[in-house]
N, C-alpha and C. Protein backbone atom coordinates (compact mmCIF):
# COMPACT_ATOMS: atom_id res chain seq x y z
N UNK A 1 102.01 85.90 113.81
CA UNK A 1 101.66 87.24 113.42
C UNK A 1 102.86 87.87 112.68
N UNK A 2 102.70 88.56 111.35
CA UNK A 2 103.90 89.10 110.90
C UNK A 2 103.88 90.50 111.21
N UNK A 3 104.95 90.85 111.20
CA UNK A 3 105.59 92.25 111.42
C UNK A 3 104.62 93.25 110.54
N UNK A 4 104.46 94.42 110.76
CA UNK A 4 103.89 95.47 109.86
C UNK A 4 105.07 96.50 109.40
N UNK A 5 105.33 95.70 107.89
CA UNK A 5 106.76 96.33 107.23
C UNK A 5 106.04 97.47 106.47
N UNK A 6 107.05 98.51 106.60
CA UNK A 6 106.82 99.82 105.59
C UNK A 6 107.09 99.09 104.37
N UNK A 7 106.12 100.02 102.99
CA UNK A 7 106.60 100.02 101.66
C UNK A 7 107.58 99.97 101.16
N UNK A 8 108.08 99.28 100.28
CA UNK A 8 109.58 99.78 99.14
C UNK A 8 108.65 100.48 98.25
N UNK A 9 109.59 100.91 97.37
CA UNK A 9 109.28 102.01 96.47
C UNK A 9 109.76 101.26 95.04
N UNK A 10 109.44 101.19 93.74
CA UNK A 10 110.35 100.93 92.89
C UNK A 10 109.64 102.59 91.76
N UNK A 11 111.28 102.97 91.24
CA UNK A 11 110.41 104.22 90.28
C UNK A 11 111.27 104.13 88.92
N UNK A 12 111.11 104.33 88.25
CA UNK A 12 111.45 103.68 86.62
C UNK A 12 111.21 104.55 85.78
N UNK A 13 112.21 105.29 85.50
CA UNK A 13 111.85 106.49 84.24
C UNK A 13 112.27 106.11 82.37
N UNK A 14 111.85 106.37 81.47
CA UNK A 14 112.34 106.03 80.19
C UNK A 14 112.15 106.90 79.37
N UNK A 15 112.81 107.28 78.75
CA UNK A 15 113.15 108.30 77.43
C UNK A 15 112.86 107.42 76.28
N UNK A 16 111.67 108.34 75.90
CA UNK A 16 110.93 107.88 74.48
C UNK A 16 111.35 108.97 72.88
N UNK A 17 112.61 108.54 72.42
CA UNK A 17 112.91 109.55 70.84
C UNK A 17 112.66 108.75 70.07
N UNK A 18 112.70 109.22 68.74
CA UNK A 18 112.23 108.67 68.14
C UNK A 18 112.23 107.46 67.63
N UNK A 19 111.15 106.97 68.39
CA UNK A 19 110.69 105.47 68.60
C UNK A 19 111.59 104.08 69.47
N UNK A 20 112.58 104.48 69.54
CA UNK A 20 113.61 104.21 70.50
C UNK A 20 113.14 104.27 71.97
N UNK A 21 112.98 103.32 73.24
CA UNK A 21 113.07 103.42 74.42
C UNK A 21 113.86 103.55 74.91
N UNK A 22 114.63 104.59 76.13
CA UNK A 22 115.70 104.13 76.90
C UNK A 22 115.50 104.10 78.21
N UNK A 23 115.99 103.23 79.04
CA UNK A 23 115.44 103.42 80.15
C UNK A 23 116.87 103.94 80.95
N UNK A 24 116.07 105.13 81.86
CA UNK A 24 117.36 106.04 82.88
C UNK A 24 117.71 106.00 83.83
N UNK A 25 116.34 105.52 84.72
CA UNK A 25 116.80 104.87 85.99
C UNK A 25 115.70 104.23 86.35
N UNK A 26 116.17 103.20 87.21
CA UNK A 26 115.27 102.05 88.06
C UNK A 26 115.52 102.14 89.23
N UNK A 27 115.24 102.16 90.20
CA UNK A 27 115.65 102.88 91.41
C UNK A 27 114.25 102.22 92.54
N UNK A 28 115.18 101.61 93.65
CA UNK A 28 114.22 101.12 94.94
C UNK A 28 114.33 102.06 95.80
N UNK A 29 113.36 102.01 96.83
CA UNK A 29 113.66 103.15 97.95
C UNK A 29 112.39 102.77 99.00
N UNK A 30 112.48 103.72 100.00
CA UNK A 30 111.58 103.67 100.91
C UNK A 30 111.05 104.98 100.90
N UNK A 31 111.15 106.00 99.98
CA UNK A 31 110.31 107.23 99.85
C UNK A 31 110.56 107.42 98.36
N UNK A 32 109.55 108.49 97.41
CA UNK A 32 110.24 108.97 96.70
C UNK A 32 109.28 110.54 96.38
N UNK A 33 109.94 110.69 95.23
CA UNK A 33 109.11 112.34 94.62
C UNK A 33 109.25 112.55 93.39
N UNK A 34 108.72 112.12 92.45
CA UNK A 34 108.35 112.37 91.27
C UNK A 34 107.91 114.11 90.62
N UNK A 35 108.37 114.16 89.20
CA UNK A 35 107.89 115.46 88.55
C UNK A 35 108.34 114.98 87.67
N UNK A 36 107.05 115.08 86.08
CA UNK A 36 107.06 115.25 85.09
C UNK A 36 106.64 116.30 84.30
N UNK A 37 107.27 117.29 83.58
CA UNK A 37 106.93 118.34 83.08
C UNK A 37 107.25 118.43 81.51
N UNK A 38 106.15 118.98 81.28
CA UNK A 38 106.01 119.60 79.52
C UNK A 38 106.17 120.85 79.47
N UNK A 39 106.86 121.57 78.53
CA UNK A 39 106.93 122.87 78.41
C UNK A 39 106.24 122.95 76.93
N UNK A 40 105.49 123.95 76.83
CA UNK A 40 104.24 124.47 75.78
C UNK A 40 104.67 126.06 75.18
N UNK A 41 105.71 126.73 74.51
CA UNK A 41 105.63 128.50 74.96
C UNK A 41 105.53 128.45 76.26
N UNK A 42 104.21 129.17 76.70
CA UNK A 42 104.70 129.60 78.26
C UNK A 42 103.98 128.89 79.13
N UNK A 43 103.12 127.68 78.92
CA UNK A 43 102.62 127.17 79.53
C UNK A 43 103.60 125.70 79.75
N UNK A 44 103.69 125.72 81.09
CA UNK A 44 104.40 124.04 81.65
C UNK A 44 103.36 123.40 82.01
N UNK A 45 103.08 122.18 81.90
CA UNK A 45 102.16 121.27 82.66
C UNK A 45 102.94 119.89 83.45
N UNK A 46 102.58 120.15 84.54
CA UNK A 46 103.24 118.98 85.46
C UNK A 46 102.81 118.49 85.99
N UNK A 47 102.80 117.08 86.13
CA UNK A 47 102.76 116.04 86.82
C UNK A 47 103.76 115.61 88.03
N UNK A 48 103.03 115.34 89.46
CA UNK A 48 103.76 115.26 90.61
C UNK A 48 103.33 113.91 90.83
N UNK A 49 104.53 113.41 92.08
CA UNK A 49 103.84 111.85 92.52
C UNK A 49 104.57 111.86 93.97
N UNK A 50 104.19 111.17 94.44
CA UNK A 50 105.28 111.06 96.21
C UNK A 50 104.67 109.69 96.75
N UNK A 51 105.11 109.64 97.57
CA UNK A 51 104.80 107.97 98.21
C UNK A 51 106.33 107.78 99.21
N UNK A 52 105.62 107.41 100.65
CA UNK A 52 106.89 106.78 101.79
C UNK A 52 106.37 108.18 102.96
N UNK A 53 107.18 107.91 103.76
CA UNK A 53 107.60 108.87 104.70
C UNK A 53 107.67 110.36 104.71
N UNK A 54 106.58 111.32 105.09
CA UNK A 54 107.13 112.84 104.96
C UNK A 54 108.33 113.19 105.34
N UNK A 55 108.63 112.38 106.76
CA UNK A 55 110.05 113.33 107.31
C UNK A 55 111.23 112.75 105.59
N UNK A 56 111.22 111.48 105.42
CA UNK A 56 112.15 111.04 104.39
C UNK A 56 111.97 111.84 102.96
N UNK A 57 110.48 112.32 102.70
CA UNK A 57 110.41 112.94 101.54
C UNK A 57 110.82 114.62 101.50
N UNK A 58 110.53 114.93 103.02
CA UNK A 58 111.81 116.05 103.38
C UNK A 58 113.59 116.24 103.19
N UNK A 59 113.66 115.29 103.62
CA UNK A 59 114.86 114.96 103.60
C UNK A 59 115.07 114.84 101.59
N UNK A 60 114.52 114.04 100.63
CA UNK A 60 114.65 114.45 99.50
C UNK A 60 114.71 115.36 98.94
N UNK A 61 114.01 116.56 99.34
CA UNK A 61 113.22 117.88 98.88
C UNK A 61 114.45 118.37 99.35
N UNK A 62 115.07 118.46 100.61
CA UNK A 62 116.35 119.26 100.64
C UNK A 62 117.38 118.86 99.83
N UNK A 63 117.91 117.75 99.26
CA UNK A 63 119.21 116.84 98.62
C UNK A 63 118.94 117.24 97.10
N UNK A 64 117.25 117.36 96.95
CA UNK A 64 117.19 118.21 95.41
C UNK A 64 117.78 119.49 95.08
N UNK A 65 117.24 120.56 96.49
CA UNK A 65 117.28 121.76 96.38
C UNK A 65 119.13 122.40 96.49
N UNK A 66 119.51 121.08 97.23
CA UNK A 66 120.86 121.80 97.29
C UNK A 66 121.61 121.13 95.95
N UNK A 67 121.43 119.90 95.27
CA UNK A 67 121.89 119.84 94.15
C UNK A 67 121.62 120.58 92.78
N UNK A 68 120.64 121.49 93.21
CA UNK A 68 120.33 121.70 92.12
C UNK A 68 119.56 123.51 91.78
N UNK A 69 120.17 123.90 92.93
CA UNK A 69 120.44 125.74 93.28
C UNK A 69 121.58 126.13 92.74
N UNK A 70 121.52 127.49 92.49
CA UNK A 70 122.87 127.90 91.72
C UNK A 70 123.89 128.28 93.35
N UNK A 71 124.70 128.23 93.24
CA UNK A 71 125.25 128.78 94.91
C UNK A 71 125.12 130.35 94.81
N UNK A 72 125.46 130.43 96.06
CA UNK A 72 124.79 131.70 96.85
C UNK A 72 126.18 132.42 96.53
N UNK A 73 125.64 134.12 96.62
CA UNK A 73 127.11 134.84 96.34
C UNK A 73 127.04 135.00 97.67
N UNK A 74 128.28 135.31 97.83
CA UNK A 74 128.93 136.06 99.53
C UNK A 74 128.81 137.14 99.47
């Protein structure tokens, strides 16, 4: 009988200019959280994705929010 292993994750982003591919990151994991967004004038349209563990995709959602908040005044 084999073990019942959690998912890996693989997530792979690429920057498409003109006509040029680059790829930015390739990245394994055991959770992740995706967002792709277009900005239009005032309309954004986004695309979300997640996959793994809530408590772990918690744990992401905070490591975003603190990298990427302006700091707090005193």
């Amino acid at each position: 009988m084999t073990a019942n292993r959690q998912p890996r994750y693989r997530v792979t982003v690429h920057e498409l200019h003109d006509g040029k591919t680059t790829e930015v990151i390739d990245a394994y994991g055991s959770a992740f959280i995706t967002a792709v967004a277009t900005l239009d004038d005032d309309l954004m349209e986004v695309h979300f994705g997640e996959g793994g563990p809530g408590t772990l995709q918690r744990h992401i959602v905070a490591a975003i929010t603190a990298e990427h908040s302006p700091p707090r005044r005193r």
